[in-house]
C-alpha atoms as a PDB file:
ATOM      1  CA  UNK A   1      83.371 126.678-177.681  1.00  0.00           C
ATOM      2  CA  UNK A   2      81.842 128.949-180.535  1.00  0.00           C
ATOM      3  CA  UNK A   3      78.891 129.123-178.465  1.00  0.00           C
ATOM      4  CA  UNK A   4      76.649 126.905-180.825  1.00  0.00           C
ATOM      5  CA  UNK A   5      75.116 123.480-179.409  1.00  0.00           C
ATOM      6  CA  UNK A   6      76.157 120.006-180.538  1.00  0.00           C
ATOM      7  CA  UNK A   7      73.372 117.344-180.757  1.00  0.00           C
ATOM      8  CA  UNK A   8      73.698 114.138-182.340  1.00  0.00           C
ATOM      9  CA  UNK A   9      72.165 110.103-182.308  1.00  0.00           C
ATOM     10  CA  UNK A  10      73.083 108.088-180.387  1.00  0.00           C
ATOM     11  CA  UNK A  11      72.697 104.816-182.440  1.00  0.00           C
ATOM     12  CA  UNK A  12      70.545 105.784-184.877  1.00  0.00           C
ATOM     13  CA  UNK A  13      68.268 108.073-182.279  1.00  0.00           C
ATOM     14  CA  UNK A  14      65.682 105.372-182.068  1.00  0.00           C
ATOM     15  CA  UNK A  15      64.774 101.438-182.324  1.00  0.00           C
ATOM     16  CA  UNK A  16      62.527  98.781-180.927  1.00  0.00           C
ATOM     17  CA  UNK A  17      62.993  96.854-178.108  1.00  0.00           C
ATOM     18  CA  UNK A  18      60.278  94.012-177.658  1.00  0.00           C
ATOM     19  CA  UNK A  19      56.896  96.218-178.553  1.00  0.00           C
ATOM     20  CA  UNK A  20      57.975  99.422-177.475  1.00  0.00           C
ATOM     21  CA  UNK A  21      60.800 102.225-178.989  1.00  0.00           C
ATOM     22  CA  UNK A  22      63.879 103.218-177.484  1.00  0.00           C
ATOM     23  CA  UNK A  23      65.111 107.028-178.340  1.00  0.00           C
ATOM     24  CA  UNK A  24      68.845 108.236-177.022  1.00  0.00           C
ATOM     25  CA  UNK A  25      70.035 111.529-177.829  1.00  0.00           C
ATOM     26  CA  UNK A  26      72.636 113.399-176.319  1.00  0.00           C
ATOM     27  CA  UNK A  27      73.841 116.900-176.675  1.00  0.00           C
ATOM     28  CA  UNK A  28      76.314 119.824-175.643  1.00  0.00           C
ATOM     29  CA  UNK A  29      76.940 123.432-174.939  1.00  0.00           C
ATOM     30  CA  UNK A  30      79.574 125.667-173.845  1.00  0.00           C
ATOM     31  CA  UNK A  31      78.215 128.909-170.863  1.00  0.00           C
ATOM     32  CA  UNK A  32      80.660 131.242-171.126  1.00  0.00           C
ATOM     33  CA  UNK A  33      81.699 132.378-167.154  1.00  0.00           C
ATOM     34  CA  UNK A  34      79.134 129.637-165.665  1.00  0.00           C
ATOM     35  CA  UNK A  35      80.837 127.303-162.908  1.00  0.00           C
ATOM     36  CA  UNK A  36      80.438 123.510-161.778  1.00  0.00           C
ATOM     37  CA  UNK A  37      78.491 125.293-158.596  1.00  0.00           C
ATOM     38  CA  UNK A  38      75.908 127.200-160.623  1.00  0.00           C
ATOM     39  CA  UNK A  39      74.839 124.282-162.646  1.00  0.00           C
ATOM     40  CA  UNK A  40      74.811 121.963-159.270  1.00  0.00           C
ATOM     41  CA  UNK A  41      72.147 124.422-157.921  1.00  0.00           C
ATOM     42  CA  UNK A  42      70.374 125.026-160.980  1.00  0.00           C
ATOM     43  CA  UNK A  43      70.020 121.289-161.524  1.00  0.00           C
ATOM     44  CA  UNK A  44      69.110 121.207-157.331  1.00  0.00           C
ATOM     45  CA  UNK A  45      65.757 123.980-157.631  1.00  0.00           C
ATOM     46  CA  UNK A  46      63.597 121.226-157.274  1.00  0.00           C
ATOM     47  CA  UNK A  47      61.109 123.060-156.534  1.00  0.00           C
ATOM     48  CA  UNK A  48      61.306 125.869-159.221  1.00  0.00           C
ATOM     49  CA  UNK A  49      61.709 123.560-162.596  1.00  0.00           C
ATOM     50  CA  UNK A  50      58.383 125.289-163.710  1.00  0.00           C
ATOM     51  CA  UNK A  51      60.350 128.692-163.833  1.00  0.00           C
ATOM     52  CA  UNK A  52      63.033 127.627-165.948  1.00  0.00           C
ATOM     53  CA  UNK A  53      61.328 124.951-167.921  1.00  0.00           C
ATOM     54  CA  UNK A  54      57.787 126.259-168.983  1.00  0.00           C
ATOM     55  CA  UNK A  55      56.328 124.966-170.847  1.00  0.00           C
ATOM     56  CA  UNK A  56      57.194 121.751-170.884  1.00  0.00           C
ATOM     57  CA  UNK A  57      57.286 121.654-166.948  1.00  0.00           C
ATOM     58  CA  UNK A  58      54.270 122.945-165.482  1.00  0.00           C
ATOM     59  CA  UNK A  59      55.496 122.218-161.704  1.00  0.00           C
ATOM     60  CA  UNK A  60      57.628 120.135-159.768  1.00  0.00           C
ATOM     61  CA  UNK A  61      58.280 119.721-155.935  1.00  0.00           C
ATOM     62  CA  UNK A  62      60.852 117.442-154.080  1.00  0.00           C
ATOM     63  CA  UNK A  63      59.347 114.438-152.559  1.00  0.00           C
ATOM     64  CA  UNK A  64      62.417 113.721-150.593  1.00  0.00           C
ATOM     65  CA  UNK A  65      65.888 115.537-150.618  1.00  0.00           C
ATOM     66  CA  UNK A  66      68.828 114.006-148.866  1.00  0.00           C
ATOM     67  CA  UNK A  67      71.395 116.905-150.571  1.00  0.00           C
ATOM     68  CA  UNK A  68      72.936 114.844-153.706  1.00  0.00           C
ATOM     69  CA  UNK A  69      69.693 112.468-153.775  1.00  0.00           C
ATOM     70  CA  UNK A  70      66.071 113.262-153.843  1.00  0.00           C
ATOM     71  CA  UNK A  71      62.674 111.971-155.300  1.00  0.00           C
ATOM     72  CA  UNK A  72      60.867 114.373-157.262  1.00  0.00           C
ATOM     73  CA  UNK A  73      57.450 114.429-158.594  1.00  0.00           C
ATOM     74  CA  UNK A  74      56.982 116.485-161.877  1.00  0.00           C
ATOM     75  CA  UNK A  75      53.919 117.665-163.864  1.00  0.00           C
ATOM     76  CA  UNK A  76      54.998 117.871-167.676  1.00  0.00           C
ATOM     77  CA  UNK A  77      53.032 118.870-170.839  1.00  0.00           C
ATOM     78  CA  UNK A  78      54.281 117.362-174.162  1.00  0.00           C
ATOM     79  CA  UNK A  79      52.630 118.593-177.905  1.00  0.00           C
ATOM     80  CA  UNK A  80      52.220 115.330-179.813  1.00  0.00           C
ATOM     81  CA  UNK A  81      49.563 116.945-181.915  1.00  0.00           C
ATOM     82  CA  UNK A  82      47.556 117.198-179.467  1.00  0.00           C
ATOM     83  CA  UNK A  83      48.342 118.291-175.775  1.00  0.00           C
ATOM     84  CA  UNK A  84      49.462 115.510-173.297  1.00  0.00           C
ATOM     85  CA  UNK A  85      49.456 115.770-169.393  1.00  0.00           C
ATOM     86  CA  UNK A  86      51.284 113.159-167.099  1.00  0.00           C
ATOM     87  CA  UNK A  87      52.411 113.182-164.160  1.00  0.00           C
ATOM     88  CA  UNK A  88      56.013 111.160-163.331  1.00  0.00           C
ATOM     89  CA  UNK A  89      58.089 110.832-160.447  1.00  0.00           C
ATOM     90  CA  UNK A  90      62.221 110.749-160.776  1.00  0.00           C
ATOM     91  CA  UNK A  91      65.061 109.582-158.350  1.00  0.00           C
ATOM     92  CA  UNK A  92      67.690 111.775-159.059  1.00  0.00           C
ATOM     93  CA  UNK A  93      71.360 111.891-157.572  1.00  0.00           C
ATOM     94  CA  UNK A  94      73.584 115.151-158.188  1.00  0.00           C
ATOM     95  CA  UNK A  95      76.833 115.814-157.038  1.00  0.00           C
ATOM     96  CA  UNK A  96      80.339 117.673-157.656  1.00  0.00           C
ATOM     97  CA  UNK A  97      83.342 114.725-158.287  1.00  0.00           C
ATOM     98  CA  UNK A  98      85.871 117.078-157.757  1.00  0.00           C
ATOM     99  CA  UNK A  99      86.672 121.187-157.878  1.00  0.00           C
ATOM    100  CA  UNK A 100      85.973 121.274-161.467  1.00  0.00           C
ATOM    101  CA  UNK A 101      83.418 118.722-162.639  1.00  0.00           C
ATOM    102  CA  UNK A 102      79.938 117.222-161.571  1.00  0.00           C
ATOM    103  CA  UNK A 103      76.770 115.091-162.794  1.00  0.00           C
ATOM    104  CA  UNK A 104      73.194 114.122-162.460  1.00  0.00           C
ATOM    105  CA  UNK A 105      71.671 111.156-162.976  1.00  0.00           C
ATOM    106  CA  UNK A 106      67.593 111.289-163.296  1.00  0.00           C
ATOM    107  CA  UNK A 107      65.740 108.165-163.361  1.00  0.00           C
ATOM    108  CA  UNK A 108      61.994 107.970-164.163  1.00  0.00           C
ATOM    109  CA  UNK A 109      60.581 105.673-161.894  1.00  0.00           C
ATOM    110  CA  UNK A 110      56.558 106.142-162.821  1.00  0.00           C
ATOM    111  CA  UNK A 111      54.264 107.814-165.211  1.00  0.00           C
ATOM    112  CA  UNK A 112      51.358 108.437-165.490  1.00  0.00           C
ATOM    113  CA  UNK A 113      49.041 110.073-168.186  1.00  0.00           C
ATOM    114  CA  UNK A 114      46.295 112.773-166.950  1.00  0.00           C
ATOM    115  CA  UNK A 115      43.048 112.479-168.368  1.00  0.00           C
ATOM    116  CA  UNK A 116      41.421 116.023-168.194  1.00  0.00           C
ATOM    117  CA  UNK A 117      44.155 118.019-166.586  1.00  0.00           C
ATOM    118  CA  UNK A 118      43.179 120.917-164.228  1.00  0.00           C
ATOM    119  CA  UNK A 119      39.114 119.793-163.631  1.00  0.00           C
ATOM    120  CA  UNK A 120      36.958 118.295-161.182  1.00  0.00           C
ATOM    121  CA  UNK A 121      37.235 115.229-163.447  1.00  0.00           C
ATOM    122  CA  UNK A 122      41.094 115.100-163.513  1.00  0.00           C
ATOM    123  CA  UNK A 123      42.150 111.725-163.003  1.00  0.00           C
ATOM    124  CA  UNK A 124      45.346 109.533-163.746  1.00  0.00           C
ATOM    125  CA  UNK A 125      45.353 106.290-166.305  1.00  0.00           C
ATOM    126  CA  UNK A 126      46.198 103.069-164.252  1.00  0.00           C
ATOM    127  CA  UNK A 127      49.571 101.492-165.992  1.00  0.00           C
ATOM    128  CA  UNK A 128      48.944  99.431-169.058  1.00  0.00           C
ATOM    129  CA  UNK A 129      45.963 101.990-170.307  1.00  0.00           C
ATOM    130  CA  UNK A 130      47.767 104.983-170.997  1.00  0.00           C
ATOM    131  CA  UNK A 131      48.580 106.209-174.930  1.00  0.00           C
ATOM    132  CA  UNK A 132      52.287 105.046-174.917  1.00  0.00           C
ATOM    133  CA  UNK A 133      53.434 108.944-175.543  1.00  0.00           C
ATOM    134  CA  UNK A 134      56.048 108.044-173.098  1.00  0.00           C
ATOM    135  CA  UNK A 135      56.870 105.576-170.638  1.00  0.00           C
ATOM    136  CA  UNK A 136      60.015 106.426-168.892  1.00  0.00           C
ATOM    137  CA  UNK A 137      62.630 109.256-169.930  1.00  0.00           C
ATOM    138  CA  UNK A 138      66.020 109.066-168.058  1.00  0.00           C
ATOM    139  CA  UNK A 139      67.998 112.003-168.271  1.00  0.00           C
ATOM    140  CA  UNK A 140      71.907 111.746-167.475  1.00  0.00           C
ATOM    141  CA  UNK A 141      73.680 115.510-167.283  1.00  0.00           C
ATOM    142  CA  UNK A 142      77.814 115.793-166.885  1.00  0.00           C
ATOM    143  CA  UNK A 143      79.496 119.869-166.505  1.00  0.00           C
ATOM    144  CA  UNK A 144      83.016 120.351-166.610  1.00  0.00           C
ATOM    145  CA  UNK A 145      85.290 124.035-166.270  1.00  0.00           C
ATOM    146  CA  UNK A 146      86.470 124.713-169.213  1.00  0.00           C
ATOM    147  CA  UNK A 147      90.575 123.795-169.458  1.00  0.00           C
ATOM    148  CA  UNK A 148      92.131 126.728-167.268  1.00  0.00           C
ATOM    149  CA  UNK A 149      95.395 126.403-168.454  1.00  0.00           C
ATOM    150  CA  UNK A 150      94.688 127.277-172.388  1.00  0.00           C
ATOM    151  CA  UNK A 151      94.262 131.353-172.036  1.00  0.00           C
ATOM    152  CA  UNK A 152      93.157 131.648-175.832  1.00  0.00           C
ATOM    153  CA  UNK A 153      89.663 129.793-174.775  1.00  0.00           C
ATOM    154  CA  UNK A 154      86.800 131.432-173.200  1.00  0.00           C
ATOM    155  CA  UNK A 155      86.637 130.129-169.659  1.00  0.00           C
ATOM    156  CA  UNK A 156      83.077 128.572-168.697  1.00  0.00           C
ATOM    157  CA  UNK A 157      81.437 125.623-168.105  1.00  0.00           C
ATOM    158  CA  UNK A 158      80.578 122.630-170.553  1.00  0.00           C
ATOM    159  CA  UNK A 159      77.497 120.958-170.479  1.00  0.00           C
ATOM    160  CA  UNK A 160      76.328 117.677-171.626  1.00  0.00           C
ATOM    161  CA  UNK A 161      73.093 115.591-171.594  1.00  0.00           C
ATOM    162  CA  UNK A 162      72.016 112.160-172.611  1.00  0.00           C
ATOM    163  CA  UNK A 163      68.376 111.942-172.948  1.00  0.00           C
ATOM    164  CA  UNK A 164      66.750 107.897-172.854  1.00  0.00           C
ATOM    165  CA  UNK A 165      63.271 107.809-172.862  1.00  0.00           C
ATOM    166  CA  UNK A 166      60.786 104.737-173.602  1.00  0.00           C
ATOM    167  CA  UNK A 167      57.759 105.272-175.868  1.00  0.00           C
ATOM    168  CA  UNK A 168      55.332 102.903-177.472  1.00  0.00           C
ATOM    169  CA  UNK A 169      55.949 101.342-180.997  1.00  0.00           C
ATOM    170  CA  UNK A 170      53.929 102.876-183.981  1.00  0.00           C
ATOM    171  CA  UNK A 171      50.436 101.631-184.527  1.00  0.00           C
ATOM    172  CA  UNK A 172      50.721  98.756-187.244  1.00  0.00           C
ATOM    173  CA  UNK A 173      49.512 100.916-190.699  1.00  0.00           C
ATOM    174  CA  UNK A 174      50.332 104.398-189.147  1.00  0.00           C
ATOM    175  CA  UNK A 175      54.245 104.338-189.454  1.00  0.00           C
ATOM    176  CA  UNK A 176      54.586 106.590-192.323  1.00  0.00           C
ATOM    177  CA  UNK A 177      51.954 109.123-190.564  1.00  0.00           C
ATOM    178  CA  UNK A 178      53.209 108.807-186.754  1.00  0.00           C
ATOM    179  CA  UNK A 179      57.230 107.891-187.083  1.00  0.00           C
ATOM    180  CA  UNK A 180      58.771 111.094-187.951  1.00  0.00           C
ATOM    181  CA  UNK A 181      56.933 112.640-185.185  1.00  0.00           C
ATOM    182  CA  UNK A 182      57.658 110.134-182.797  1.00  0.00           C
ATOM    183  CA  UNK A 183      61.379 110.080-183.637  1.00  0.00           C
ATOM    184  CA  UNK A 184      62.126 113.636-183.781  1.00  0.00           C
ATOM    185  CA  UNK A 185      60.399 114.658-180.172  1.00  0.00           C
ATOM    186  CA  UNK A 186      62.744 113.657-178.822  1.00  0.00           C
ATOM    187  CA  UNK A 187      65.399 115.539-180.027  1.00  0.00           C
ATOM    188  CA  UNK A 188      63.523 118.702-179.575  1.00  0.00           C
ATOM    189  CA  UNK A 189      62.296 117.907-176.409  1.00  0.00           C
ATOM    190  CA  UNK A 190      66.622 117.688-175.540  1.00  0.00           C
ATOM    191  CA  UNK A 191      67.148 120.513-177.630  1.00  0.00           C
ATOM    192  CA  UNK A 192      65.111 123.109-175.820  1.00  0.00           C
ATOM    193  CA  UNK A 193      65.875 121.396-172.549  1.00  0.00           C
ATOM    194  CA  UNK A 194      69.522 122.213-173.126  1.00  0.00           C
ATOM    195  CA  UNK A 195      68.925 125.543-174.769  1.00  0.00           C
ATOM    196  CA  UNK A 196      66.878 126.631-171.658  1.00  0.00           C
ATOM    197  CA  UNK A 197      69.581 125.876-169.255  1.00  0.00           C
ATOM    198  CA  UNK A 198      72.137 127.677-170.623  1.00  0.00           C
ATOM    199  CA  UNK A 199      69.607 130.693-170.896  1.00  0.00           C
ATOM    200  CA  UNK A 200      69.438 129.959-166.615  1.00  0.00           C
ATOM    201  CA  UNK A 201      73.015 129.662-166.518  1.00  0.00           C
ATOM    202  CA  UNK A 202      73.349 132.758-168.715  1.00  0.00           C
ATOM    203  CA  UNK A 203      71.208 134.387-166.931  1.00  0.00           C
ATOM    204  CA  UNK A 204      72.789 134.016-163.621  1.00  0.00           C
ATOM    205  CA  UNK A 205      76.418 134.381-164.695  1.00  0.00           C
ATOM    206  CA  UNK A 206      75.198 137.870-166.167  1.00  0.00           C
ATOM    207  CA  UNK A 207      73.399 138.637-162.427  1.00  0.00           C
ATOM    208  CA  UNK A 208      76.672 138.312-160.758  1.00  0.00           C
ATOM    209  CA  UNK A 209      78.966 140.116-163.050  1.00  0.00           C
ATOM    210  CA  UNK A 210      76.487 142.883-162.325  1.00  0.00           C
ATOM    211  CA  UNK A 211      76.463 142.793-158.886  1.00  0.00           C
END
């Protein structure tokens, strides 16, 4: 509730499973003023991820949107060193359970790595002949009001997310070179998500008051 975020492991942050590495990371904030409804249609701009997610998102656009589910394909640029492009598409469910509480669940369902981004030559690696930089990333959000009936607390919204994404293990002889980068992207990567939607949130709360 001070206003700082809270990020943290989850199990270590990451292991292998069977040839490949597993990373799980979760973290929290505290919007001060934000409601269940703002996040729900912050985390619903399919369309507009680009705006509040540069630079990681380049662009995004909804496939299919049924209200809580849709299918989403997403453009996103990571910095492993050197830039990398892929393209992935997500089924993603979001709803309110309740007056005072709601979730998202986002499931990568395919990904694909861009060779030459942005040219005439721009093309996508078939499965199996991509780098590894990342091979699915779920993404699992939960909001809840702040308790109304304490008065001494700031009333707001908390925010939570649980990042799982599925990279490639380190290149036999490289581990001391390539592990610490590979294990702390993605914290970052859930750090300035989180950080960047509580700027939106922010953002919006500060809109209305001003109204």
């Amino acid at each position: 509730m001070s206003g700082d975020m809270q990020m943290e492991p989850v199990n270590g942050g990451t292991w292998q499973v069977g040839g490949a590495l597993l990373h799980h990371w979760r973290a929290a904030a505290f919007v001060p003023n934000a409601t269940p409804e703002d996040m729900l249609t912050l985390l619903r701009d399919f369309n507009h991820l680009s705006r509040h997610y540069a630079p990681e998102v380049v662009s995004s656009r909804a496939l299919t949107d049924n209200g809580e589910t849709a299918t989403l394909a997403v453009r996103l640029k990571e910095q492993i060193v050197v830039t990398i492009v892929l393209d992935a598409e997500y089924e993603v469910e979001t709803k309110l359970s309740g007056d005072d509480r709601g979730y998202s669940v986002s499931r990568s369902t395919h990904l694909w790595q861009i060779d030459n981004p942005g040219t005439a030559q721009e093309r996508r690696r078939p499965p199996g002949e991509d780098d590894g930089f990342l091979w699915r990333l779920n993404s699992y959000w939960s909001f809840a009001r702040a308790s109304q009936g304490d008065t001494s607390r700031r009333q707001g919204l908390l925010i939570e997310c649980e990042a799982v994404s599925l990279t490639r293990d380190v290149p036999l002889g490289l581990g001391w070179l390539v592990t610490p980068i590979i294990a702390d992207l993605p914290r970052q990567e859930l750090e300035f998500t989180l950080k960047a939607t509580k700027n939106v949130l922010s953002a919006r709360v500060a809109q209305e008051e001003n109204r």
